[in-house]
N, C-alpha and C. Protein backbone atom coordinates (compact mmCIF):
# COMPACT_ATOMS: atom_id res chain seq x y z
N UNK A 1 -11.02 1.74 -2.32
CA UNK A 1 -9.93 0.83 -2.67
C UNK A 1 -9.62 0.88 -4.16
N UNK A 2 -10.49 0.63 -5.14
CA UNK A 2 -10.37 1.10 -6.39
C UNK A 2 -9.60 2.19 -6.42
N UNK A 3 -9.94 3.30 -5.84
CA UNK A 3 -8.80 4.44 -6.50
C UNK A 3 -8.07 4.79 -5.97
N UNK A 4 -7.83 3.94 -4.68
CA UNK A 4 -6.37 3.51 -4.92
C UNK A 4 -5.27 2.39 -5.50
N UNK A 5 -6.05 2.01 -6.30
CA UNK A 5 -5.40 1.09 -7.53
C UNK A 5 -5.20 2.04 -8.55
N UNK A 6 -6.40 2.53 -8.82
CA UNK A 6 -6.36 3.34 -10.17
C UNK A 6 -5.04 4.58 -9.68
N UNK A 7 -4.85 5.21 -8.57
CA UNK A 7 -3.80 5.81 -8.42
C UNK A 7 -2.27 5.60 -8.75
N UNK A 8 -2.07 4.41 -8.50
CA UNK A 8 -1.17 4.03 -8.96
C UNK A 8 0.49 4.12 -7.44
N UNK A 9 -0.23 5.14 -6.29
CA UNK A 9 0.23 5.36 -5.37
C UNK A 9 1.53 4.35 -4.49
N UNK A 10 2.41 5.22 -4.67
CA UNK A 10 3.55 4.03 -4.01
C UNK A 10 3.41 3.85 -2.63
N UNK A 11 1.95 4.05 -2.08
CA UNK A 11 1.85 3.93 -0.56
C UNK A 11 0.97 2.57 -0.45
N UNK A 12 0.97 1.96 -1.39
CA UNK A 12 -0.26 0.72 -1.36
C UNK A 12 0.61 -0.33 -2.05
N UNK A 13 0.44 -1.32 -1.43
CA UNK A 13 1.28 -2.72 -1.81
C UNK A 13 0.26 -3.71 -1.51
N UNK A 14 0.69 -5.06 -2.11
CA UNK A 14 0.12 -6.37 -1.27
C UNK A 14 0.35 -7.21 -0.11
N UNK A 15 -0.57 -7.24 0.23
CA UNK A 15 -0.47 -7.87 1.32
C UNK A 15 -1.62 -9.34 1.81
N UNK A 16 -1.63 -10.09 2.17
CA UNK A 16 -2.40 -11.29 2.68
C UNK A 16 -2.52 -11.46 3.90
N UNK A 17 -3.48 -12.12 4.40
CA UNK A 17 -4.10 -12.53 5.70
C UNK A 17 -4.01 -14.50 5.31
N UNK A 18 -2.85 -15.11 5.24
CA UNK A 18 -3.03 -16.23 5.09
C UNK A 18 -3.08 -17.33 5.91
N UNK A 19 -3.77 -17.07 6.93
CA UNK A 19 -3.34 -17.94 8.54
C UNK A 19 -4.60 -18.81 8.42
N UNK A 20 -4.79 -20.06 7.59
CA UNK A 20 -5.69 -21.19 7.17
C UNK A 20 -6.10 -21.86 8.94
N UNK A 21 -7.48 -21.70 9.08
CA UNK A 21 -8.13 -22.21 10.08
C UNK A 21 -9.15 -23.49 9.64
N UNK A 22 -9.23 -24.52 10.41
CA UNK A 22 -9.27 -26.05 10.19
C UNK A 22 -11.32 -25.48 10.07
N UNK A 23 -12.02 -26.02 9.54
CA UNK A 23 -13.33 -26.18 9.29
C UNK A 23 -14.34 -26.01 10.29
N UNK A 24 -13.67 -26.48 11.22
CA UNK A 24 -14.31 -26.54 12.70
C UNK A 24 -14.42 -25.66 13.54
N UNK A 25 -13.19 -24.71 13.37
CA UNK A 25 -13.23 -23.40 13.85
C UNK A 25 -13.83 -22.64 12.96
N UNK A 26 -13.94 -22.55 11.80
CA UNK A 26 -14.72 -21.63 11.03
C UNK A 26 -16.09 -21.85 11.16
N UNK A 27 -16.88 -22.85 11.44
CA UNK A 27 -18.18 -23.50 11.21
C UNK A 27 -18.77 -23.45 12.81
N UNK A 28 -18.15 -22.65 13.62
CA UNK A 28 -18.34 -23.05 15.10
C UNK A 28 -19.29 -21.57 15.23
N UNK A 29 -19.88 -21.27 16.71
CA UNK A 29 -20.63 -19.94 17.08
C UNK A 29 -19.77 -18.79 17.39
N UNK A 30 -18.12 -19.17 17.27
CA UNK A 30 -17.15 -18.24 17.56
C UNK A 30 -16.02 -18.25 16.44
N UNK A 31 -16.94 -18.48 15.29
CA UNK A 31 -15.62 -18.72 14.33
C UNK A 31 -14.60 -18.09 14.20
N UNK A 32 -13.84 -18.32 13.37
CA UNK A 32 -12.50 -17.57 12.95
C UNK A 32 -12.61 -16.45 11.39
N UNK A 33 -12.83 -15.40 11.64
CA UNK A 33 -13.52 -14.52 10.31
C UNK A 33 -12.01 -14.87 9.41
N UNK A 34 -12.75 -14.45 8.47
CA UNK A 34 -12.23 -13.97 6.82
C UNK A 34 -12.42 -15.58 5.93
N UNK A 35 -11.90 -15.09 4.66
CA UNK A 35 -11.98 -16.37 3.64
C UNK A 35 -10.62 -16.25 3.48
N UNK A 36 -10.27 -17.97 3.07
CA UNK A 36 -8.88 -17.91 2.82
C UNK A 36 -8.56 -17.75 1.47
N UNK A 37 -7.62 -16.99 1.07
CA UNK A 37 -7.76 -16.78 -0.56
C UNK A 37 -6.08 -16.77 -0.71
N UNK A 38 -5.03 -17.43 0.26
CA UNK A 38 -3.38 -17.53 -0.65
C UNK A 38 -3.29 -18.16 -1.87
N UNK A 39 -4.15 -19.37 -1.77
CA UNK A 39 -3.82 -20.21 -3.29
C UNK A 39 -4.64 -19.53 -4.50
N UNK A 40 -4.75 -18.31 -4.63
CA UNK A 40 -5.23 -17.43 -5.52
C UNK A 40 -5.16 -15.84 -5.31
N UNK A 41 -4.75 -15.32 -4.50
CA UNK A 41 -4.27 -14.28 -4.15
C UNK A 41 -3.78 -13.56 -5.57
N UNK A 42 -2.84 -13.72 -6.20
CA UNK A 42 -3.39 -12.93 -7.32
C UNK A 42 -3.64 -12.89 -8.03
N UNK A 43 -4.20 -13.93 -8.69
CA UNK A 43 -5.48 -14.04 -9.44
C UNK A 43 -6.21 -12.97 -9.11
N UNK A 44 -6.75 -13.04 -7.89
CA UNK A 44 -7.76 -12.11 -6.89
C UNK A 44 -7.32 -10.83 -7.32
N UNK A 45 -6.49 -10.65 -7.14
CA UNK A 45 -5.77 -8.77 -7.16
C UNK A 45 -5.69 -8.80 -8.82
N UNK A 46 -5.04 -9.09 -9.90
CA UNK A 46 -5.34 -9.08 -10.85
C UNK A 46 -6.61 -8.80 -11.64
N UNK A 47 -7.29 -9.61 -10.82
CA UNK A 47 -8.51 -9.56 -11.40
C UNK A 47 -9.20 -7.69 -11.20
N UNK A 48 -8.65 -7.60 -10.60
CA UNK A 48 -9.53 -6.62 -9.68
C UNK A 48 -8.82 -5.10 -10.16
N UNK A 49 -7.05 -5.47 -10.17
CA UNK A 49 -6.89 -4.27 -11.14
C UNK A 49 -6.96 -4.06 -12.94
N UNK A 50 -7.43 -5.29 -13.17
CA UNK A 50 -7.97 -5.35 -14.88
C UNK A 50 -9.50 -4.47 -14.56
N UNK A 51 -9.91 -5.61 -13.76
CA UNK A 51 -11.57 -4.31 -14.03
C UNK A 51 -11.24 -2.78 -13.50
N UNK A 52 -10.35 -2.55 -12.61
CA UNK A 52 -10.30 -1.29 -12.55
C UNK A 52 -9.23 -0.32 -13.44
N UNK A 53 -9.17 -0.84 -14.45
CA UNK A 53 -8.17 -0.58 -15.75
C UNK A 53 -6.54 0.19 -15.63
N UNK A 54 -6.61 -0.99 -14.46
CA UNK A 54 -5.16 0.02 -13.47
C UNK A 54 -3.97 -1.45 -13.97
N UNK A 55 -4.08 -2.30 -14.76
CA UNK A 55 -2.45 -3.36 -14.83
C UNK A 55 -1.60 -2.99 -15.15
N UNK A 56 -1.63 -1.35 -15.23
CA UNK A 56 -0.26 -0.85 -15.47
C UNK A 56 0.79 -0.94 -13.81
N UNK A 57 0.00 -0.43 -12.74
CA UNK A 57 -0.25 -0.29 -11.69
C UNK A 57 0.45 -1.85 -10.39
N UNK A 58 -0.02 -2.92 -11.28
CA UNK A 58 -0.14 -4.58 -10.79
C UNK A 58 1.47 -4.53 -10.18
N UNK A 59 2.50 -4.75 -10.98
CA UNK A 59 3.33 -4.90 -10.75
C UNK A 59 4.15 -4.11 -9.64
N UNK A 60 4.03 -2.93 -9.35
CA UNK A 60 4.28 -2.58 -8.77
C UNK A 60 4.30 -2.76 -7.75
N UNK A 61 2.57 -2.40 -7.18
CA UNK A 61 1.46 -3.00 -6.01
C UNK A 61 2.28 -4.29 -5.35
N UNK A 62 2.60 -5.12 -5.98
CA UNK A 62 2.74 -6.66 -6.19
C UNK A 62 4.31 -6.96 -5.50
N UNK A 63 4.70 -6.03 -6.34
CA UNK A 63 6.38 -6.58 -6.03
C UNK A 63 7.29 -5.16 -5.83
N UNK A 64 7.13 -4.07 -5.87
CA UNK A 64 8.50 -3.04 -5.35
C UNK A 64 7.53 -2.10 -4.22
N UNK A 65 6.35 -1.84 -4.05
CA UNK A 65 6.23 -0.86 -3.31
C UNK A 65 6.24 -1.01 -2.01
N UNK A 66 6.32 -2.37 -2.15
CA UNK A 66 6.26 -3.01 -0.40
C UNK A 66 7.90 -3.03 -0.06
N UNK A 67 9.12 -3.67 -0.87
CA UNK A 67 10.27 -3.82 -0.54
C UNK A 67 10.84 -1.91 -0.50
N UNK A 68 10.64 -1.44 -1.19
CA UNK A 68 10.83 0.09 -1.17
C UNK A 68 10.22 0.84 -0.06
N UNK A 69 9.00 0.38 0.48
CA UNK A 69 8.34 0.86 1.85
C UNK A 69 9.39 0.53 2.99
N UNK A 70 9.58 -0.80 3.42
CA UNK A 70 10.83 -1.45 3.94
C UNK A 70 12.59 -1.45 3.91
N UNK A 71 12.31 -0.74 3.17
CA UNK A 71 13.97 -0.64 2.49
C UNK A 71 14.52 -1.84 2.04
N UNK A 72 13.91 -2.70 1.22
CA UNK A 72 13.95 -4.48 1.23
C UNK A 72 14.91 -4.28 -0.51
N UNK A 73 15.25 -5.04 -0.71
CA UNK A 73 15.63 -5.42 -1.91
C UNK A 73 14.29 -6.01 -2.92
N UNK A 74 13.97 -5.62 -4.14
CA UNK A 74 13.19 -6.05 -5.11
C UNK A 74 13.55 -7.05 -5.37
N UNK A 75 12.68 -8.21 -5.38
CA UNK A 75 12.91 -9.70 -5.98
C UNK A 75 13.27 -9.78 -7.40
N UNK A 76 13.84 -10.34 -8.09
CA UNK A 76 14.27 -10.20 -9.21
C UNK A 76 13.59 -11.46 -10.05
N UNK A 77 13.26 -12.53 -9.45
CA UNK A 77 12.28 -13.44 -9.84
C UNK A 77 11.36 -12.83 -10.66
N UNK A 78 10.74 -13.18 -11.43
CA UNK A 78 9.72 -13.31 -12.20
C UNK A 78 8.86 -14.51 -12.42
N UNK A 79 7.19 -13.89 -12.77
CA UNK A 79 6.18 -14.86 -13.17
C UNK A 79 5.69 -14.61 -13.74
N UNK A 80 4.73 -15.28 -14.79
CA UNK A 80 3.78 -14.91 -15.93
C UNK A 80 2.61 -15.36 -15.44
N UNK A 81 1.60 -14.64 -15.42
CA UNK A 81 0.27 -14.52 -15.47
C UNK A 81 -0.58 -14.70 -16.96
N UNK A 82 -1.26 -15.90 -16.87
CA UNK A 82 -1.62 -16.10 -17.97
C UNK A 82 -3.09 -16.28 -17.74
N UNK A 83 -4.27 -15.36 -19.03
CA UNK A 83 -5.65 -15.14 -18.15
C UNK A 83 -6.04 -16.25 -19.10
N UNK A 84 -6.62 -17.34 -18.10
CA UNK A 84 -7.56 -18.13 -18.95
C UNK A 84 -8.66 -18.71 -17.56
N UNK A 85 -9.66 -18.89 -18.16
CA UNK A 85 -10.65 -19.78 -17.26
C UNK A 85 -9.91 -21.01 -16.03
N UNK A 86 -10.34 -20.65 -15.03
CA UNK A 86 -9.55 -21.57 -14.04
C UNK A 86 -10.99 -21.57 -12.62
N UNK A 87 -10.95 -23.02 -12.84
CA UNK A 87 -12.15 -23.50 -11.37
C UNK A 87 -11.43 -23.20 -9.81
N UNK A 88 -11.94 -22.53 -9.21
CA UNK A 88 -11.51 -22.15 -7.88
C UNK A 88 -11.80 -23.56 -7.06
N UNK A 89 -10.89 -24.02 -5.97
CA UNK A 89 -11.70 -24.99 -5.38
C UNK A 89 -12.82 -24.70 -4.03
N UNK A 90 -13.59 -25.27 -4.15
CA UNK A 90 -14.34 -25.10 -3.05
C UNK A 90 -13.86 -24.88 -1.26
N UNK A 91 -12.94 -26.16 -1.15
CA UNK A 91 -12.76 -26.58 -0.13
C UNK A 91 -11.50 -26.72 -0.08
N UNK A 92 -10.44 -26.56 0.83
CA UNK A 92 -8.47 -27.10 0.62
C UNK A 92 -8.55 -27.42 1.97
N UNK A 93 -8.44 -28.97 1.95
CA UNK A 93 -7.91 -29.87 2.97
C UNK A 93 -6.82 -29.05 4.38
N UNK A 94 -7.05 -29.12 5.55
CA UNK A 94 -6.29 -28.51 6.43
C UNK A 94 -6.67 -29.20 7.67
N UNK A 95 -5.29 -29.42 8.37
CA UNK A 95 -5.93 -30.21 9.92
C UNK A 95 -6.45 -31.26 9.65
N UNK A 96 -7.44 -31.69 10.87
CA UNK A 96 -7.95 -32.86 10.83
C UNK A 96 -9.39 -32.99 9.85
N UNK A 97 -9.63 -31.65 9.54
CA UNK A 97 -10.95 -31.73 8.76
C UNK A 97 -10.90 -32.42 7.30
């Protein structure tokens, strides 16, 4: 996965698994796999192409290689990413849990 960040490859975009399951299903003998990570998602990926010295790479990944895969229009929006110390939360309220 790293090198394909470090590639820089217009065949790799972002993508998420963000389908938040209530506590109960995760904590059960048949849980529901993965961790939920949307409310930091890229943080997460950021992070990950700084250590792999690919943020030239980020933007791309992030925002045209997926609408260009699709034939989609590039969002024209913009955001700033600003790196400073930030507490992840443990737990995010969902359902009845």
């Amino acid at each position: 996965l790293l090198n394909a960040i470090r590639s820089g490859s217009n065949k790799f975009f972002l993508g998420t698994d963000s389908a938040a399951h209530p506590k109960d299903a995760k904590e059960s003998s048949c849980g529901c796999a993965g961790v939920f990570t949307a409310h930091a998602a890229l943080e997460f990926y950021v992070q990950a192409f700084e250590e792999a010295g690919a943020l030239e790479h980020f933007e791309n990944f992030c925002s045209k290689n997926g609408p260009n895969f699709y034939g989609l229009p590039i969002n024209e929006n913009k955001i700033k990413l600003v790196k400073k110390k930030q507490q992840i939360v443990k737990e995010i309220p969902f359902g009845n849990n």
